[in-house]
N, C-alpha and C. Protein backbone atom coordinates (compact mmCIF):
# COMPACT_ATOMS: atom_id res chain seq x y z
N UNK A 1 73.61 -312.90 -82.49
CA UNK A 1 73.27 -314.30 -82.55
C UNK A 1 72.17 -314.56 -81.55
N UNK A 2 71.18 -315.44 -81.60
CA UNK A 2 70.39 -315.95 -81.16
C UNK A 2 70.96 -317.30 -80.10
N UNK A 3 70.39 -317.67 -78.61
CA UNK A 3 70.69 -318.89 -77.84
C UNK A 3 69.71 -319.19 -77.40
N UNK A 4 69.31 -320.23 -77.31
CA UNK A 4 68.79 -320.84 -76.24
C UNK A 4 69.42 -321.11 -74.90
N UNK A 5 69.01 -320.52 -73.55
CA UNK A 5 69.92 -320.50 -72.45
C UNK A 5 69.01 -320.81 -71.60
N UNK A 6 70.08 -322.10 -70.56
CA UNK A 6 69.06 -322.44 -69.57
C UNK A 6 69.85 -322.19 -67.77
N UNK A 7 69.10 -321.35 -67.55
CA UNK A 7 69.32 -320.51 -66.15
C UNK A 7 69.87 -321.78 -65.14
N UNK A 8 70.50 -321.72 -63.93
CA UNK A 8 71.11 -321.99 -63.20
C UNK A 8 69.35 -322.44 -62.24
N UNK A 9 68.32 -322.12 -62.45
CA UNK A 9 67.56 -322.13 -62.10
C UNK A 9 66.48 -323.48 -62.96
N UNK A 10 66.80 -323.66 -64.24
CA UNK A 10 66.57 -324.78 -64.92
C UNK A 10 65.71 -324.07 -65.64
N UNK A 11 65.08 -322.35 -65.61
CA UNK A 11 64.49 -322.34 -66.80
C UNK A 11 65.12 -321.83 -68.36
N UNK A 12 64.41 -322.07 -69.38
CA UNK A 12 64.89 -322.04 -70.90
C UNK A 12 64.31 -320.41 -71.12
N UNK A 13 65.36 -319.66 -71.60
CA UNK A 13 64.98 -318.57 -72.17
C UNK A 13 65.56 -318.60 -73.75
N UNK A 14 64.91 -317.74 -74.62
CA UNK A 14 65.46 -317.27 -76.27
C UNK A 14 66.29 -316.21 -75.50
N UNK A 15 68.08 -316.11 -75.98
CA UNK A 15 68.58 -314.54 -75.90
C UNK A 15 68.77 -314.14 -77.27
N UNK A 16 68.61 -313.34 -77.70
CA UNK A 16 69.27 -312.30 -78.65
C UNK A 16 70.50 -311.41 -78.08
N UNK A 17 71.69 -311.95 -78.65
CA UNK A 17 73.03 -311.48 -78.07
C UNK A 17 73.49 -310.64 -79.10
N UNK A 18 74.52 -309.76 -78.56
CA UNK A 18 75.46 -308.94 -79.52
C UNK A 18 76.92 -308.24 -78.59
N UNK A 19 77.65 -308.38 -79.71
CA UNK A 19 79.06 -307.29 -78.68
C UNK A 19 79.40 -308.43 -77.96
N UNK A 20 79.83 -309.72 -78.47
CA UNK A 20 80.33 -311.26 -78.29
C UNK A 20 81.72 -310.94 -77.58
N UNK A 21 82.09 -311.27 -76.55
CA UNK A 21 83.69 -311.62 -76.17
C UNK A 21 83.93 -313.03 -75.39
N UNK A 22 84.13 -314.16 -75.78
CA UNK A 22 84.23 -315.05 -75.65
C UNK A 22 85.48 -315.30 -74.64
N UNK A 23 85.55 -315.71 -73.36
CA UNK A 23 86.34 -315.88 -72.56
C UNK A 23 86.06 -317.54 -71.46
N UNK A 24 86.23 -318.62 -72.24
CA UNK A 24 85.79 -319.17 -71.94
C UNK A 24 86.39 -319.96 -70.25
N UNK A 25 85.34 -320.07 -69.61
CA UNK A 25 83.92 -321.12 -69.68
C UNK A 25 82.75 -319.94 -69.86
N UNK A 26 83.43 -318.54 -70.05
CA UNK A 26 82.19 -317.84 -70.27
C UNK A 26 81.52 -317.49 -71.52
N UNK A 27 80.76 -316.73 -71.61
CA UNK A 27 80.97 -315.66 -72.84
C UNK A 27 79.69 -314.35 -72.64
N UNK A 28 80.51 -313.00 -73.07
CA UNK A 28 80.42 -311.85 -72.45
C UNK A 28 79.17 -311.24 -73.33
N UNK A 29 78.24 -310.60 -73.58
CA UNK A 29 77.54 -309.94 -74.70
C UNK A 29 76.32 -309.23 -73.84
N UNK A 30 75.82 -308.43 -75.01
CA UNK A 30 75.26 -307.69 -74.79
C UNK A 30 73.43 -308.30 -75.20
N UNK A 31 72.98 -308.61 -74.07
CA UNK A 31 71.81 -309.57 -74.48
C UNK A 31 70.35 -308.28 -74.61
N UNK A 32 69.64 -308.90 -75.75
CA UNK A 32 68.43 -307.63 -76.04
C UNK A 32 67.48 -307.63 -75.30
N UNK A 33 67.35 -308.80 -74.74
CA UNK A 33 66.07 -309.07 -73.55
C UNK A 33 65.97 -308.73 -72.53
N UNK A 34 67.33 -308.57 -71.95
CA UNK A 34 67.35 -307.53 -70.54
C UNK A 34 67.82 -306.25 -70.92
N UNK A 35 68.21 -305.60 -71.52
CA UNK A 35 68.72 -304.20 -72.52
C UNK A 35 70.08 -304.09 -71.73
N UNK A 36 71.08 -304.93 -71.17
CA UNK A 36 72.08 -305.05 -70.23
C UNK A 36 73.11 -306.06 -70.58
N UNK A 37 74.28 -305.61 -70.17
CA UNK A 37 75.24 -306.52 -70.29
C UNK A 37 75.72 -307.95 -69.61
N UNK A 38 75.77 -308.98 -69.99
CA UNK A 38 75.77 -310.29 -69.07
C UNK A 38 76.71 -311.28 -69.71
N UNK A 39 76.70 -312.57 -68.44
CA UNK A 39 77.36 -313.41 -68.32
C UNK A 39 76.74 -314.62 -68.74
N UNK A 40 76.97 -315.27 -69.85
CA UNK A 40 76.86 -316.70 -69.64
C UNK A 40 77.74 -317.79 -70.00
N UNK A 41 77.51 -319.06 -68.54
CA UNK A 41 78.05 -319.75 -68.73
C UNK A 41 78.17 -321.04 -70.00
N UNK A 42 78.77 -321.41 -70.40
CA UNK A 42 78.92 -321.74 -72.24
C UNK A 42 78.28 -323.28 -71.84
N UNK A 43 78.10 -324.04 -70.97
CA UNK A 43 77.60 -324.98 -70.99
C UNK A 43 76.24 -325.06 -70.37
N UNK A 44 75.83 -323.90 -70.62
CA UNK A 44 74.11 -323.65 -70.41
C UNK A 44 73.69 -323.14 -71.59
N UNK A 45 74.37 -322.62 -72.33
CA UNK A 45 73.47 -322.45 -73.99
C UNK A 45 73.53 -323.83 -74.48
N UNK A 46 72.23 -324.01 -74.99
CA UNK A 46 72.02 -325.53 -75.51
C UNK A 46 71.67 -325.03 -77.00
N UNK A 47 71.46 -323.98 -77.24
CA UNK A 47 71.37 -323.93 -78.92
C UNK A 47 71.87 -322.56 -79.39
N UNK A 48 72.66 -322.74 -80.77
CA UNK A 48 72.95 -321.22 -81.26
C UNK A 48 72.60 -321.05 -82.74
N UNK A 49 71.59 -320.18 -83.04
CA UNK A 49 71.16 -319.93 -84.42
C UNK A 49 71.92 -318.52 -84.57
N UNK A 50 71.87 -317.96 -85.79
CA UNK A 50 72.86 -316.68 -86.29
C UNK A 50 71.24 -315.65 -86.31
N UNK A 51 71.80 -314.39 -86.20
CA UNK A 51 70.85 -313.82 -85.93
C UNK A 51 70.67 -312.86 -85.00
């Protein structure tokens, strides 16, 4: 899936995510833009397209 995520820092990045484990307030995946596994917090993605 595709997000729009906005850093703790206030900037907007596109992620391309995969390997989803949803543990909320988080959610766990495997993002393509850093080739690494990460954290984000669920009320900093402001958009989710499929993908």
């Amino acid at each position: 899936m595709t997000v729009e995520y906005v850093a703790a820092s206030g900037n907007r990045t596109v992620r391309i995510l995969s390997e989803l484990v949803l543990d909320p307030p988080y959610l766990y995946a495997w993002c393509r833009l850093r080739d690494d596994q990460r954290v984000f917090t669920l009320s900093r993605i402001h958009g989710i397209m499929p993908g």
